[in-house]
N, C-alpha and C. Protein backbone atom coordinates (compact mmCIF):
# COMPACT_ATOMS: atom_id res chain seq x y z
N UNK A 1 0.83 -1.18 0.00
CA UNK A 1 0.00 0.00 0.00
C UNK A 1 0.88 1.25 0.00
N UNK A 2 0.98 2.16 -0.79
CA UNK A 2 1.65 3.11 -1.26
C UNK A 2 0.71 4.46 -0.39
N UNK A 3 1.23 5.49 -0.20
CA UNK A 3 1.03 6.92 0.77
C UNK A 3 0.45 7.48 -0.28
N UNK A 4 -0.61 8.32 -0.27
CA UNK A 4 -0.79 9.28 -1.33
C UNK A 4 -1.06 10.52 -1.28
N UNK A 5 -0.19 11.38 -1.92
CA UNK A 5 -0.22 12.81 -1.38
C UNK A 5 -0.65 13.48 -2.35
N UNK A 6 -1.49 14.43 -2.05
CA UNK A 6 -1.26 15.63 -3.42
C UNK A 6 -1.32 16.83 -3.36
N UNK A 7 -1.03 17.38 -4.63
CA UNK A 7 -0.33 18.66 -4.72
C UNK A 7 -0.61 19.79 -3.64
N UNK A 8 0.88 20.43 -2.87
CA UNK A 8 0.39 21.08 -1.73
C UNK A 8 1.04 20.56 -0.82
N UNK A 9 0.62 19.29 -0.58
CA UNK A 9 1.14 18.41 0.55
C UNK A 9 2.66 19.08 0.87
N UNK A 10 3.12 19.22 2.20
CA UNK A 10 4.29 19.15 2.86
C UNK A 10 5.39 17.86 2.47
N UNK A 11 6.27 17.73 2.10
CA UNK A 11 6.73 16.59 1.49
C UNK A 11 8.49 16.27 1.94
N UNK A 12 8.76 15.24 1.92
CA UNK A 12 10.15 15.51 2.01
C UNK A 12 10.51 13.96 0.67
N UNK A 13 11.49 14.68 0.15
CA UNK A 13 11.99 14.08 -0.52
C UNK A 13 13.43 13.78 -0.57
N UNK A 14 14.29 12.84 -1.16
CA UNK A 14 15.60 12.22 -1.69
C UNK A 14 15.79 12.07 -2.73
N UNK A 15 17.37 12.67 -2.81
CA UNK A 15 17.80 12.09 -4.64
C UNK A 15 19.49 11.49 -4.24
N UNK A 16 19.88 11.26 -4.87
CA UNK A 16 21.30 10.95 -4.99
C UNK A 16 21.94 12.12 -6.09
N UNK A 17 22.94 12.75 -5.21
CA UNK A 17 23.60 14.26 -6.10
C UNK A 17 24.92 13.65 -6.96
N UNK A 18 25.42 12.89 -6.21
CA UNK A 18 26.58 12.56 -6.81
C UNK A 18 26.83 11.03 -7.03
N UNK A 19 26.63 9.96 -7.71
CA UNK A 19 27.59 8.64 -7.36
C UNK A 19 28.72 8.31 -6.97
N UNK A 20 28.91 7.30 -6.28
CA UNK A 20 30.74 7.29 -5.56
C UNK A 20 31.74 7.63 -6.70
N UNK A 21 31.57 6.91 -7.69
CA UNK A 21 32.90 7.40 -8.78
C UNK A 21 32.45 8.35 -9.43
N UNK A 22 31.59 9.18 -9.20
CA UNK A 22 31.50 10.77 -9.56
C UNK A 22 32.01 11.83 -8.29
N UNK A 23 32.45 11.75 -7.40
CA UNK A 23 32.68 12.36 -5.96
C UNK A 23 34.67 12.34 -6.08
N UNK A 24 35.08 13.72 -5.50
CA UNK A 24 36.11 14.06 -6.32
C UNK A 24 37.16 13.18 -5.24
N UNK A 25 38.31 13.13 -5.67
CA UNK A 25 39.31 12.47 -4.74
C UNK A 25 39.94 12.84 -3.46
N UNK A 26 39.60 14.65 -3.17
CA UNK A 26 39.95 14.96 -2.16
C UNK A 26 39.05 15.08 -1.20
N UNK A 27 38.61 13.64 -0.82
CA UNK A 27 37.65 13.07 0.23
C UNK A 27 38.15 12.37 1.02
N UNK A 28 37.96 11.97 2.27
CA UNK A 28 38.37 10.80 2.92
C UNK A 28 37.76 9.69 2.36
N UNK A 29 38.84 8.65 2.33
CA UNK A 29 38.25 7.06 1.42
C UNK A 29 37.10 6.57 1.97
N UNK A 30 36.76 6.61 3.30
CA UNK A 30 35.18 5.74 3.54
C UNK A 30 34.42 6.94 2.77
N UNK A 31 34.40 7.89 2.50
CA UNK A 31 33.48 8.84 2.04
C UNK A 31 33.04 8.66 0.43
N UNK A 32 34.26 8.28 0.05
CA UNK A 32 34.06 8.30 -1.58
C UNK A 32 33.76 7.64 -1.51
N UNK A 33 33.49 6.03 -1.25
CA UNK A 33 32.91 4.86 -1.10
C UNK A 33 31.20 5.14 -1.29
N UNK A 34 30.85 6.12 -0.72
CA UNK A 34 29.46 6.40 -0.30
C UNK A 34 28.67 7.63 -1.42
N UNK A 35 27.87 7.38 -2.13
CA UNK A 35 26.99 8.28 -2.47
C UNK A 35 26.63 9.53 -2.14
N UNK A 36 26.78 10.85 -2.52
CA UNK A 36 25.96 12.15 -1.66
C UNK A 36 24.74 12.35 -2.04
N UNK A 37 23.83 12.17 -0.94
CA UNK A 37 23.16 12.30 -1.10
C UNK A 37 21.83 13.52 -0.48
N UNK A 38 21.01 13.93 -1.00
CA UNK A 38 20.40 14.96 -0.29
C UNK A 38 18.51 14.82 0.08
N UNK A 39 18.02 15.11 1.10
CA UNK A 39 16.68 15.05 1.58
C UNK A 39 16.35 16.20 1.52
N UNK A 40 15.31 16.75 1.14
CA UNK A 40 14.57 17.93 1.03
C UNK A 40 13.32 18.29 1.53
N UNK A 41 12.74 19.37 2.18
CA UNK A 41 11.29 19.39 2.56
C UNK A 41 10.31 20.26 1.70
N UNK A 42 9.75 20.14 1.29
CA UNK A 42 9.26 21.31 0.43
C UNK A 42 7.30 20.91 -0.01
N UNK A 43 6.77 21.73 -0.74
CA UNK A 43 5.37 21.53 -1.15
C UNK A 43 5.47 20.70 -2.45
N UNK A 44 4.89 19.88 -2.51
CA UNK A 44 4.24 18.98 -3.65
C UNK A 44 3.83 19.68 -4.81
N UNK A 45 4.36 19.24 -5.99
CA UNK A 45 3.81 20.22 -7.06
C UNK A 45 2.69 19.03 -7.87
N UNK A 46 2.40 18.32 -7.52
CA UNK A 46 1.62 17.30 -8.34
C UNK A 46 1.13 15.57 -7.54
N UNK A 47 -0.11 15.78 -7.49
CA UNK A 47 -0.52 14.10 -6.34
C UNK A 47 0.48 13.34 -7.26
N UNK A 48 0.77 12.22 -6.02
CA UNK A 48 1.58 11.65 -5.83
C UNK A 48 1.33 10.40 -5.26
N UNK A 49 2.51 9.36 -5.08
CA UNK A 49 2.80 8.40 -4.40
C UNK A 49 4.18 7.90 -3.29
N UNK A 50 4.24 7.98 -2.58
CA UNK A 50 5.45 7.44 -2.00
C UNK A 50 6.40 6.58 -2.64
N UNK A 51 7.26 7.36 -3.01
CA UNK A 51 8.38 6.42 -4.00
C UNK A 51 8.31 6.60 -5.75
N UNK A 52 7.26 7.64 -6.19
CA UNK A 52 7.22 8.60 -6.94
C UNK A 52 8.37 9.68 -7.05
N UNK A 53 9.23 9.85 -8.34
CA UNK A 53 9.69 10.73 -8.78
C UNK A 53 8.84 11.87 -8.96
N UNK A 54 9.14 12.94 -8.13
CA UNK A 54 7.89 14.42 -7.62
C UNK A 54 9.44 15.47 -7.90
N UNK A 55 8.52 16.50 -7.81
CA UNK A 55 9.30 17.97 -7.65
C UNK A 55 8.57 18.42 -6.47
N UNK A 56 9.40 19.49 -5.93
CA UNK A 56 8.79 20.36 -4.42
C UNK A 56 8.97 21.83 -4.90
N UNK A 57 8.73 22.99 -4.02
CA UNK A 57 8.70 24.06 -3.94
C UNK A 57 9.44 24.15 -2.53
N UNK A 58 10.42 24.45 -2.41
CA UNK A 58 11.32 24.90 -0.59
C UNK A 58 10.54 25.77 -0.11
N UNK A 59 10.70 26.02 0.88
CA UNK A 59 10.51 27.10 0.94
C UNK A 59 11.02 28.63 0.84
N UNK A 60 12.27 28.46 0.54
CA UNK A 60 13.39 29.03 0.22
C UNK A 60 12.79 29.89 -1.21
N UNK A 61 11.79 29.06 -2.09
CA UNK A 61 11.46 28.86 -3.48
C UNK A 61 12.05 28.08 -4.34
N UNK A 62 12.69 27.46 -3.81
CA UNK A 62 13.57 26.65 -5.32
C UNK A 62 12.76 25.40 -5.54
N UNK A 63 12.75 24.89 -6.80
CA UNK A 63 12.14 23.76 -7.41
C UNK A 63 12.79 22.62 -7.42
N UNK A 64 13.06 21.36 -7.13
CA UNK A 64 13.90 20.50 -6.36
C UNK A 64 13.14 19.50 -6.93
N UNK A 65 13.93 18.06 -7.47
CA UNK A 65 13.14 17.18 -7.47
C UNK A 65 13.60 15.71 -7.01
N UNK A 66 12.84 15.11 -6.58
CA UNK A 66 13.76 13.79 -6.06
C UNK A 66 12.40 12.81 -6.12
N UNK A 67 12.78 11.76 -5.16
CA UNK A 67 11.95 10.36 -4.88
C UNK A 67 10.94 11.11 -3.68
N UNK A 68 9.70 10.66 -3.74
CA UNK A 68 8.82 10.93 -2.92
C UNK A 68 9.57 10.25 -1.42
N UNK A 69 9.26 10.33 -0.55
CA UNK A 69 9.76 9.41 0.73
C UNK A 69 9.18 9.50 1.72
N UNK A 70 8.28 10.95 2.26
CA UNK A 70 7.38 10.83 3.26
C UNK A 70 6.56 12.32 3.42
N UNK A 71 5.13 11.86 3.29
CA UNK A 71 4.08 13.22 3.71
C UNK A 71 3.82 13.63 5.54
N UNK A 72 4.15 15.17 5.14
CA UNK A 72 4.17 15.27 6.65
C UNK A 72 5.40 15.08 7.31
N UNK A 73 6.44 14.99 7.29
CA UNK A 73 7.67 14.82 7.66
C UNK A 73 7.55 15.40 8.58
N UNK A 74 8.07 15.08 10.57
CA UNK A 74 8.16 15.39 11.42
C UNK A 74 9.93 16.20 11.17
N UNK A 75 9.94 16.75 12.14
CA UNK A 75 11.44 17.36 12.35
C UNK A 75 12.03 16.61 13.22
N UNK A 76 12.91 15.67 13.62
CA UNK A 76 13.96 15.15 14.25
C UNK A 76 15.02 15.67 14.30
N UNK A 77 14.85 16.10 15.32
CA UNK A 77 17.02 16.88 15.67
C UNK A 77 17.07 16.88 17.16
N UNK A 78 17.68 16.85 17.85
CA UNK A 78 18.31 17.36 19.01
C UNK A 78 19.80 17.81 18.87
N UNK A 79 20.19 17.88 20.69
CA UNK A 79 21.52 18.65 20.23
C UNK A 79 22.80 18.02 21.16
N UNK A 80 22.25 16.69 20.58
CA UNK A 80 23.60 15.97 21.18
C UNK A 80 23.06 15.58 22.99
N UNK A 81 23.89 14.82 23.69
CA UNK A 81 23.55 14.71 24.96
C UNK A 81 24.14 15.70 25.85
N UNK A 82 25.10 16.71 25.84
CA UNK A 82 25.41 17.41 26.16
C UNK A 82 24.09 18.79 26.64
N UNK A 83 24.37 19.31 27.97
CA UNK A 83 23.05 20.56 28.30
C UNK A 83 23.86 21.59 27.51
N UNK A 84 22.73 22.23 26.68
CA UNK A 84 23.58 23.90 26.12
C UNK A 84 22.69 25.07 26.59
N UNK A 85 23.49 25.65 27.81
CA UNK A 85 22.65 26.37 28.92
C UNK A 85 21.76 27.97 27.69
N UNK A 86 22.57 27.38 26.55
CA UNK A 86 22.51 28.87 25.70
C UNK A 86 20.81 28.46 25.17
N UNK A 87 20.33 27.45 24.65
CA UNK A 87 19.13 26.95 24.34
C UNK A 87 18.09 27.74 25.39
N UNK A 88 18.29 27.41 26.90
CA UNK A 88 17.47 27.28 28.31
C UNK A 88 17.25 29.21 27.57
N UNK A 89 18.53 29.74 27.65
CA UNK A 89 17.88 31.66 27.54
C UNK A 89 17.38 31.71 26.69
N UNK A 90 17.30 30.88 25.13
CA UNK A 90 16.78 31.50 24.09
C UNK A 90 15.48 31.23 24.52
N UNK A 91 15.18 30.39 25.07
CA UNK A 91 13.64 29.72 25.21
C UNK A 91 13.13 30.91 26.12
N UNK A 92 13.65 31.12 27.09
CA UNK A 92 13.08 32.10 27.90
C UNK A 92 12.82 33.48 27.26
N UNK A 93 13.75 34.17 26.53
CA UNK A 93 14.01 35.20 25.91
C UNK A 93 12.38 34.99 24.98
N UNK A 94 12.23 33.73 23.96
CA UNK A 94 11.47 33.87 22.91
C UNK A 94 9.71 34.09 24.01
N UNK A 95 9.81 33.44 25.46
CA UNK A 95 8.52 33.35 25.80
C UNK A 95 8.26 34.69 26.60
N UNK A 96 9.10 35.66 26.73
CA UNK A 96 8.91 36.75 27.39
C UNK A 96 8.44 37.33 25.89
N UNK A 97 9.03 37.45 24.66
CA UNK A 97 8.50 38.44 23.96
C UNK A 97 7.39 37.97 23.45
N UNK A 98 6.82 36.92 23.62
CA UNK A 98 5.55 36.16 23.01
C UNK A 98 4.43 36.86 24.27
N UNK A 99 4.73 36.38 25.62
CA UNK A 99 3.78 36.59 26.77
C UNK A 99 3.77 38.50 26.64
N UNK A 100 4.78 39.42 25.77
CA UNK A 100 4.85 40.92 26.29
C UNK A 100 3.58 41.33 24.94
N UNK A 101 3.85 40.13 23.91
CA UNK A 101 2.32 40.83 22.82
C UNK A 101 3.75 41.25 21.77
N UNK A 102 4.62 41.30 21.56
CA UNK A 102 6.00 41.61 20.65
C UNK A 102 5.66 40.64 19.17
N UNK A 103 5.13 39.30 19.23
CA UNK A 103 4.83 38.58 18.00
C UNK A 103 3.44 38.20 17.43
């Protein structure tokens, strides 16, 4: 059963930019070994399927095209296991100017 999205949809997509013996020599050797490759998030320019060759819109604006791979794409990141006390002020900083009426 294939995902089906269409046009609009939030999207993230994959392509492969480079093949290993297209990737230049001043790499470290496990690297050239490996494909570059790139994931993108952008709007759907046309319904779709998961695993569909699609184009996106960035939001940036650029037109991008790769393999369909997932609608709705959550954001996954953190910042390592390490505390970064600098995060704790921004958070505070962003909820004082939200609670003062500033956004």
């Amino acid at each position: 059963m294939n995902l089906k999205a269409i046009k609009g949809d939030w999207v993230q997509i994959h392509s492969i930019v480079l093949k290993p013996e297209e990737r230049t020599g001043k790499i470290p050797e496990d690297t050239k070994k490996v494909p570059l490759e790139m994931w993108v998030k952008g709007f759907l320019n046309s319904d779709s399927e998961v695993g569909d060759k699609v184009s996106v819109i960035t939001l940036t604006g650029r037109r991008v095209e790769g393999e369909l791979v997932e609608v709705n794409p959550r954001y996954i990141h953190n910042f390592g296991e390490e505390y970064v006390p600098e995060l704790l002020e921004i958070d505070m900083q962003i909820r004082n100017i939200v609670k003062a009426g500033e956004i």
